[in-house]
Protein backbone atom coordinates (compact mmCIF):
# COMPACT_ATOMS: atom_id res chain seq x y z
CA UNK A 1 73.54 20.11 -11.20
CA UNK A 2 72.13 21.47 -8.05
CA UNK A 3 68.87 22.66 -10.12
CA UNK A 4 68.42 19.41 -11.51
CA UNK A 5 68.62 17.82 -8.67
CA UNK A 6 65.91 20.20 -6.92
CA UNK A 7 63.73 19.43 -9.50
CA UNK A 8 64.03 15.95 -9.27
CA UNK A 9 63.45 15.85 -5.75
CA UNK A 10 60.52 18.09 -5.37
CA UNK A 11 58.78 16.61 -8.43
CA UNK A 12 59.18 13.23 -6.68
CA UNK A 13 57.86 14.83 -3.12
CA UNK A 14 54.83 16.31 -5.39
CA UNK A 15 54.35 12.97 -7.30
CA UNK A 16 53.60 10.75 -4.40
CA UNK A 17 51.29 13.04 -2.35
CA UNK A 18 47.63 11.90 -1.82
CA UNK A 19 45.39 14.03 -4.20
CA UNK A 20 42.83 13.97 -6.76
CA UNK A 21 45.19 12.06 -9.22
CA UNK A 22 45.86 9.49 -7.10
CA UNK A 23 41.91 8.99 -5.75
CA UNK A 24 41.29 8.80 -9.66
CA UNK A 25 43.42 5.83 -10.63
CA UNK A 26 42.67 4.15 -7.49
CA UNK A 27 39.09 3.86 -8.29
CA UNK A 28 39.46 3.18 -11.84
CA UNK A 29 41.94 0.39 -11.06
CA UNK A 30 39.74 -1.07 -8.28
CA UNK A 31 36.32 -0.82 -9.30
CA UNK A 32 37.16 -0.75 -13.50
CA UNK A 33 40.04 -2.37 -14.72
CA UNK A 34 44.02 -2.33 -14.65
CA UNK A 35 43.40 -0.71 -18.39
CA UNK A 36 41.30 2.00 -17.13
CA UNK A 37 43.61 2.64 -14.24
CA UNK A 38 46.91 2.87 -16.75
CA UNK A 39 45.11 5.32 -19.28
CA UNK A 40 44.22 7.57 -16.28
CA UNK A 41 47.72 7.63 -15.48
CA UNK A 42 48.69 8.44 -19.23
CA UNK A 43 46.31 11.00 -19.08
CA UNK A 44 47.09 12.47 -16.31
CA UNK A 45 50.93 12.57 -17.14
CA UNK A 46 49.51 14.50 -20.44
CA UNK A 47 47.55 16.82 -18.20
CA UNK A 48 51.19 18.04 -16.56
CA UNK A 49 52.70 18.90 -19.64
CA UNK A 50 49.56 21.27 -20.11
CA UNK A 51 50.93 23.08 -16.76
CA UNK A 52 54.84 23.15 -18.31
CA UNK A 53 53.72 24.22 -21.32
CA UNK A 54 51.98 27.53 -19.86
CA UNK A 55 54.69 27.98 -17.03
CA UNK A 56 57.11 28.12 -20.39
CA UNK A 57 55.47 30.54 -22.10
CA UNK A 58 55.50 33.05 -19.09
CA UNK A 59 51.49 32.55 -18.43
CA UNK A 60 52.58 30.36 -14.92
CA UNK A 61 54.29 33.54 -13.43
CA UNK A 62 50.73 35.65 -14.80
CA UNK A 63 48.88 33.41 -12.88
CA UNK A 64 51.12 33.36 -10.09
CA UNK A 65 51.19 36.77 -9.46
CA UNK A 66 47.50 37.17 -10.13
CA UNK A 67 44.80 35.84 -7.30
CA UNK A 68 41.89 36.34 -9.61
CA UNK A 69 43.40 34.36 -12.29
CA UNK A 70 44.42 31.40 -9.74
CA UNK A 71 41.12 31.58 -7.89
CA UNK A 72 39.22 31.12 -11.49
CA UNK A 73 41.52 28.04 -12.37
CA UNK A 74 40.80 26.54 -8.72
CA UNK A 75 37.18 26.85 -9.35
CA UNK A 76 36.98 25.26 -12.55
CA UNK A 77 39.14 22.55 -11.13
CA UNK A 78 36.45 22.65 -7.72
CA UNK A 79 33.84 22.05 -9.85
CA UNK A 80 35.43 19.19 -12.00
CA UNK A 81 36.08 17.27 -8.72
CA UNK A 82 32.53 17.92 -7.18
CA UNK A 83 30.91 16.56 -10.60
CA UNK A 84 33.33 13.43 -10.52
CA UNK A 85 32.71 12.76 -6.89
CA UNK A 86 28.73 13.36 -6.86
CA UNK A 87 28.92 10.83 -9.87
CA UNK A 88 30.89 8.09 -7.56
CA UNK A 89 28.27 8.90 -4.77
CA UNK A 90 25.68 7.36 -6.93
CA UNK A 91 27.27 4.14 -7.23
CA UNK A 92 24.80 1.41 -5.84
CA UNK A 93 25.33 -1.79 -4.45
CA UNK A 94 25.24 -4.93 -6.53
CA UNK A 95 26.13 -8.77 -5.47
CA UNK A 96 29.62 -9.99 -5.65
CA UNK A 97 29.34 -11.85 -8.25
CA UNK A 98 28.09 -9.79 -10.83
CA UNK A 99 31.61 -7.95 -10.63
CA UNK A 100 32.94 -4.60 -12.44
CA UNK A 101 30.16 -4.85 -15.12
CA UNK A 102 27.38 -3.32 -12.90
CA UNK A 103 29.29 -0.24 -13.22
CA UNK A 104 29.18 2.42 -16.06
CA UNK A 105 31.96 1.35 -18.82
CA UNK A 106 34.25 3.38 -19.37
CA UNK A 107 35.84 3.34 -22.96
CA UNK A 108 39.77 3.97 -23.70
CA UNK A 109 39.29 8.02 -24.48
CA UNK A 110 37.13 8.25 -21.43
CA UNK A 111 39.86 6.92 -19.05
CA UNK A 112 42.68 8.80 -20.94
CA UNK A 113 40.06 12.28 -20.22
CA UNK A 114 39.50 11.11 -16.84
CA UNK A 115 43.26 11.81 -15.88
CA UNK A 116 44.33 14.36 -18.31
CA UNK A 117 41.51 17.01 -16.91
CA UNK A 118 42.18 15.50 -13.17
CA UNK A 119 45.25 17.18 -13.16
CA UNK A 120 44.83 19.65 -15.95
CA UNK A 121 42.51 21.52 -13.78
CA UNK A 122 44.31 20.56 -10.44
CA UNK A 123 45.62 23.82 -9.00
CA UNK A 124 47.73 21.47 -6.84
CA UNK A 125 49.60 20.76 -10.09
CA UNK A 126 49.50 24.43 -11.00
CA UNK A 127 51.05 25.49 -8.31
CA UNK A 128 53.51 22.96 -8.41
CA UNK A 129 54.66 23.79 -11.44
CA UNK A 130 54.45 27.31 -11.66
CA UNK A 131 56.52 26.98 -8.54
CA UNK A 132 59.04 25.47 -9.79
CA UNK A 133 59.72 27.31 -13.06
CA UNK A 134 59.36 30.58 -11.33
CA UNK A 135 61.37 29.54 -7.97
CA UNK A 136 63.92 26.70 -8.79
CA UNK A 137 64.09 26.42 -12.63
CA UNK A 138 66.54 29.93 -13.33
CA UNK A 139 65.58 31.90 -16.44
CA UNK A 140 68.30 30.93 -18.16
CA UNK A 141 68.56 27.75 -18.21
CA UNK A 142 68.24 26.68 -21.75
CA UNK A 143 65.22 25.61 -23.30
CA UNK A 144 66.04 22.20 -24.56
CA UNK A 145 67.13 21.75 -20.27
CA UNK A 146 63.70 23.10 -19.29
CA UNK A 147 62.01 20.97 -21.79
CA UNK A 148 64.06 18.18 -20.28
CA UNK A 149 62.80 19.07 -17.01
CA UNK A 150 58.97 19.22 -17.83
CA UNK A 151 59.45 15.73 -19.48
CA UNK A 152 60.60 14.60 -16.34
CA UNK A 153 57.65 16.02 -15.06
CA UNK A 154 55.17 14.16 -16.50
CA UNK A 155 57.31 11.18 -17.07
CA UNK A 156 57.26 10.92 -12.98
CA UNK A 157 53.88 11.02 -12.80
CA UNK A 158 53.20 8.10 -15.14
CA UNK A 159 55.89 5.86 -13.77
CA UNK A 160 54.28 6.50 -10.30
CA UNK A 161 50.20 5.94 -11.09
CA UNK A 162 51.11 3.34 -13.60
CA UNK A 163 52.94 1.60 -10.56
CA UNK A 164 49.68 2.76 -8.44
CA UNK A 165 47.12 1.02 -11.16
CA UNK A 166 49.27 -1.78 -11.25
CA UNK A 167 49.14 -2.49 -7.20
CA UNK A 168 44.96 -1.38 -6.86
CA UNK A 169 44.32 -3.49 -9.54
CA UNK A 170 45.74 -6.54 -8.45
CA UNK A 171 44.00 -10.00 -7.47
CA UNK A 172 44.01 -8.98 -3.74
CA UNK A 173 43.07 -5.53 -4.00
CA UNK A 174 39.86 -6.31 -6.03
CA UNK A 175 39.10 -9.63 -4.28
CA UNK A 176 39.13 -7.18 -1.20
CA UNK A 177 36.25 -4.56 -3.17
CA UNK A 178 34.69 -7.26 -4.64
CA UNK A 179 31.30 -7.04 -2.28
CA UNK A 180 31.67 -3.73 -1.06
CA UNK A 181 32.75 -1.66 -5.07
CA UNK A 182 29.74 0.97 -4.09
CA UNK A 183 31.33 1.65 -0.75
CA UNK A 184 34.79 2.37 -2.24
CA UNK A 185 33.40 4.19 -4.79
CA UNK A 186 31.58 5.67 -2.47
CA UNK A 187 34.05 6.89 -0.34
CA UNK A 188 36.26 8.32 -3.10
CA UNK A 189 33.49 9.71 -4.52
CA UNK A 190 32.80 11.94 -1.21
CA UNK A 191 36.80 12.56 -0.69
CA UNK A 192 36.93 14.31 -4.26
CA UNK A 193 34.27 16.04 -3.36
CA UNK A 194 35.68 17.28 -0.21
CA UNK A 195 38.60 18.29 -1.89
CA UNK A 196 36.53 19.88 -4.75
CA UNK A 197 34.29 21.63 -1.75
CA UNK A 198 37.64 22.95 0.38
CA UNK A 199 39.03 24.06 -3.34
CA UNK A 200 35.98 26.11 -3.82
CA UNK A 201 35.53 27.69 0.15
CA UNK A 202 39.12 28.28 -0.53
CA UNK A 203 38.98 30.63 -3.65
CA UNK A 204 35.70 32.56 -2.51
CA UNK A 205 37.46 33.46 0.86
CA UNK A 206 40.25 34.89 -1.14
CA UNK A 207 38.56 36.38 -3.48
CA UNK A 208 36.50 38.05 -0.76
């Protein structure tokens, strides 16, 4: 009981913390489409059961215990952020009227990729996880339990950015973008690549 409890309230705590999932369905939801912004969540809930799946098969306490291995997963996820954010930086400004169109359309699969390699290469996630099934989650629990638990995972995560598509993609919040789109795009565009950047600086210093 106590387990599932710590797993519930630490995946909750994880969930809800600013990152690069939740500057991803933001800007879908605002500058795209409620549509976009749900698929990015689906996608992104797909992306954790990537991380439960390896953490399961023993690779999560690998990569755990090895700082080459982690550094090399937090630069490809550095890079994937820097590439999505110089992309947003590009956005230019159009008149108010002409509305999400101006922007590059993004198709179902595109959306659903956005999130699932958001948080598939997220070392926040990895981390996260790996944490949890090497810290909290006892090697014995049984595997239908820890299956259980990784469903509640990703199950989290897609309650929470579904409910965070649903409020950035509301009337108000794109009647409030709706002459400045480049400048929020803009600005999330330059916080995933700080994040990407710090991700990076991060993993050469350690792997100095």
């Amino acid at each position: 009981m106590l387990e599932a409890v710590s797993v519930a309230t630490i995946t909750i705590l994880a969930v809800i913390s600013p990152g690069a999932d939740f500057a991803m369905v933001t800007r879908n939801s605002m500058v795209l489409s409620r549509r976009a912004g749900l698929l990015t969540a689906v996608g992104i809930s797909l992306g954790v059961l990537v991380h439960v799946a390896y953490s399961m098969a023993g690779i999560g306490l690998l990569i755990s215990q090895s700082v080459l291995l982690f550094n090399a997963i937090k630069l490809a996820g550095a890079a994937y952020l820097i590439y999505l954010g110089a992309t947003m930086l590009r956005a230019r400004k159009v008149a108010p009227d002409q509305g999400a169109a101006n922007f590059a359309p993004i198709s179902d699969l595109a959306a659903l990729r956005t999130g699932f390699f958001t948080n598939a290469l997220n070392p926040k996630t990895t981390l996260f996880v790996v944490s949890l099934f090497a810290q909290v989650i006892s090697p014995s629990t049984p595997i239908p339990t820890q299956l259980g638990y990784g469903a509640f995972m990703s199950l989290a995560h897609l309650v929470w950015f579904a409910f965070v598509a649903y409020a950035f993609s509301s009337e108000t919040a794109r009647g409030f973008v709706a002459s400045c789109r480049h400048i929020v795009e803009r600005c999330i565009g330059g916080a995933l690549m700080a994040l990407g950047l710090g991700l990076a600086a991060s993993s050469l210093d350690q792997g100095s």
